[in-house]
Protein backbone atom coordinates (compact mmCIF):
# COMPACT_ATOMS: atom_id res chain seq x y z
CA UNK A 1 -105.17 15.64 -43.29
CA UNK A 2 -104.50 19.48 -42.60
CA UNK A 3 -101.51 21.27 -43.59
CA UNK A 4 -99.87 23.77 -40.67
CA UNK A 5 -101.44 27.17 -42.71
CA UNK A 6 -104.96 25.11 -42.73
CA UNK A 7 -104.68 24.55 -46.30
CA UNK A 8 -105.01 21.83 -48.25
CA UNK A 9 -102.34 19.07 -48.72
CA UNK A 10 -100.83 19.53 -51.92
CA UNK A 11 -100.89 15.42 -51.64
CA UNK A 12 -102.93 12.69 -49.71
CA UNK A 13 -101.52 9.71 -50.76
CA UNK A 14 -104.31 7.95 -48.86
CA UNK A 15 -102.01 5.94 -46.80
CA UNK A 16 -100.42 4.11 -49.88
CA UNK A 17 -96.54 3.91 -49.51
CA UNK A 18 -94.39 5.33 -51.70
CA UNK A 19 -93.49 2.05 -53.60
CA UNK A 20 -97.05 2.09 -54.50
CA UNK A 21 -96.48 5.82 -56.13
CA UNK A 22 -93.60 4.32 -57.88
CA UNK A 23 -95.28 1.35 -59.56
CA UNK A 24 -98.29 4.34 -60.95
CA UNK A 25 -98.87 3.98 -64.65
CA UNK A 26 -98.24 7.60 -64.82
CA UNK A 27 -94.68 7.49 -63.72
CA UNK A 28 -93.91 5.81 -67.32
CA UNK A 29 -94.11 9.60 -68.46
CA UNK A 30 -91.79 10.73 -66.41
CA UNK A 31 -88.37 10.80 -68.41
CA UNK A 32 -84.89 12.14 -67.77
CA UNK A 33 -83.41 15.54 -69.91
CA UNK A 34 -79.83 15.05 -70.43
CA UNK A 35 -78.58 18.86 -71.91
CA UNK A 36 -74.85 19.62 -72.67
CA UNK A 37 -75.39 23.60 -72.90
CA UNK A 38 -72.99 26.18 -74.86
CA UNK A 39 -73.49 29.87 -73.79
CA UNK A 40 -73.00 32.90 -76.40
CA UNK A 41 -69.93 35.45 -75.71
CA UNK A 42 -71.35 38.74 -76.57
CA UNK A 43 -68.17 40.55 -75.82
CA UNK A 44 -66.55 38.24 -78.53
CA UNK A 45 -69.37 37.06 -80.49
CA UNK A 46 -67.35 34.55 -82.64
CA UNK A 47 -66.40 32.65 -79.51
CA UNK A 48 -68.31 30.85 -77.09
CA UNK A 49 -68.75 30.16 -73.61
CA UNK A 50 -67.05 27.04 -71.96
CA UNK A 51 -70.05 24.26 -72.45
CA UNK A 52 -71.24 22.94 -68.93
CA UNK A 53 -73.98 19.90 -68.12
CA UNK A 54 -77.36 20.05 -67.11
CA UNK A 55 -79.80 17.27 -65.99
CA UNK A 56 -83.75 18.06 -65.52
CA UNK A 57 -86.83 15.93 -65.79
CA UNK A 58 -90.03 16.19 -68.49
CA UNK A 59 -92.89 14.10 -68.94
CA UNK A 60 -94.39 12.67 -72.10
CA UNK A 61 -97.17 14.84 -73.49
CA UNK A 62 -98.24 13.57 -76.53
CA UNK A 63 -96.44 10.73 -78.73
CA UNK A 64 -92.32 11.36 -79.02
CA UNK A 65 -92.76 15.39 -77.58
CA UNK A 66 -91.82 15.92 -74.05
CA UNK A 67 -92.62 19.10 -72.18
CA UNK A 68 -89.59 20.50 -69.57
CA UNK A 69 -88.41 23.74 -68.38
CA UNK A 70 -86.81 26.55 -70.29
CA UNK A 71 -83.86 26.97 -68.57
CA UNK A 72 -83.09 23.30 -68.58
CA UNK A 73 -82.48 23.56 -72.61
CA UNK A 74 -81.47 26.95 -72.92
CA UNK A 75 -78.60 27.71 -74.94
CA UNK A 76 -78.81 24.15 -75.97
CA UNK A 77 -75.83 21.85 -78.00
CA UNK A 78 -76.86 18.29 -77.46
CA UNK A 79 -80.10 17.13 -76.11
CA UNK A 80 -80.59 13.63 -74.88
CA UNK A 81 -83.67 11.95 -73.20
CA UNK A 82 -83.99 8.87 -70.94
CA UNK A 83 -86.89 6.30 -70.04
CA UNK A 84 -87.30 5.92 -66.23
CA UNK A 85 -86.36 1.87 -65.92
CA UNK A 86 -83.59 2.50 -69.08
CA UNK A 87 -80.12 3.37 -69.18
CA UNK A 88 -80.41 3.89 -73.20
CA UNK A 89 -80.08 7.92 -73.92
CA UNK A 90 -81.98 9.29 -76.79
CA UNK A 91 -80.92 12.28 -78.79
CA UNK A 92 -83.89 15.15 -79.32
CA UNK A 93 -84.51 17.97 -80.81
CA UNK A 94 -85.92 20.71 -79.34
CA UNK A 95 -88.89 22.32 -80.99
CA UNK A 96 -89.72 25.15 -79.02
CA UNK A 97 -88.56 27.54 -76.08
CA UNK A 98 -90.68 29.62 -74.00
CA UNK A 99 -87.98 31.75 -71.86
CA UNK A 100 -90.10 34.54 -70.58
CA UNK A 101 -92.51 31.97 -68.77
CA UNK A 102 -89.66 29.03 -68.41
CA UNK A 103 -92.02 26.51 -69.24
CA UNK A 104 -93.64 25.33 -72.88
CA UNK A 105 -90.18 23.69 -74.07
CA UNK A 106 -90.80 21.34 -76.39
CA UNK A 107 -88.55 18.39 -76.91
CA UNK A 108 -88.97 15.76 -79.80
CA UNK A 109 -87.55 12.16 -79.61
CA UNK A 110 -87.50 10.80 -82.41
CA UNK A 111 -85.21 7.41 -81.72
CA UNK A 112 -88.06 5.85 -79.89
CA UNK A 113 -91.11 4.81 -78.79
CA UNK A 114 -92.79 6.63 -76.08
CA UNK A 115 -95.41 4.43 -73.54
CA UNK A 116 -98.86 4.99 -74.78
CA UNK A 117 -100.96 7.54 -72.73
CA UNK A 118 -104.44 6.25 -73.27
């Protein structure tokens, strides 16, 4: 299968369906970021923004820690995470930010137990 630019296909699903992509093992480290995000006021730096709601998505890369984008937990109040197949939200913490490259956010869970990746 070519692409139009004779490329490539960023995916050949091999003629599976997509229920068969949605059954994959490796969708279990797929998870939902739930964010609730404050911004600073730097014209009245004892005050802050209105707060505003953000979803995203991770995955699960080692144990409880979750990797996402920057911006998705940037100027970050509450951070919650979801199982794909759960409607229970977990609270995290987020370990690290990596603004200039907007990826290498770390988020640790530490409510639950994430599906084993071996």
């Amino acid at each position: 299968m070519e692409s139009p630019r004779g490329h490539a296909p960023l995916y050949d699903d091999g003629g599976v369906g997509n229920e068969d992509v949605k059954d994959a093992p490796f969708m279990d480290a797929v998870v939902k970021v739930f964010c609730v995000h404050t911004e600073p006021n730097f014209s009245l730096p004892w005050q802050r923004k209105r707060q505003f709601s953000s979803n995203s998505s991770g995955f699960i890369i080692k144990d409880r820690r979750v990797l996402t984008n920057a911006h998705s937990v940037e100027h970050h109040t509450q951070v919650k995470v979801k199982k794909r197949g759960s409607d229970t939200k977990y609270l995290a913490t987020v370990l690290a930010i990596g603004t200039e490259c907007d990826i290498g956010t770390e988020i640790l869970c530490l409510s639950f137990k994430y599906p084993s990746s071996e």
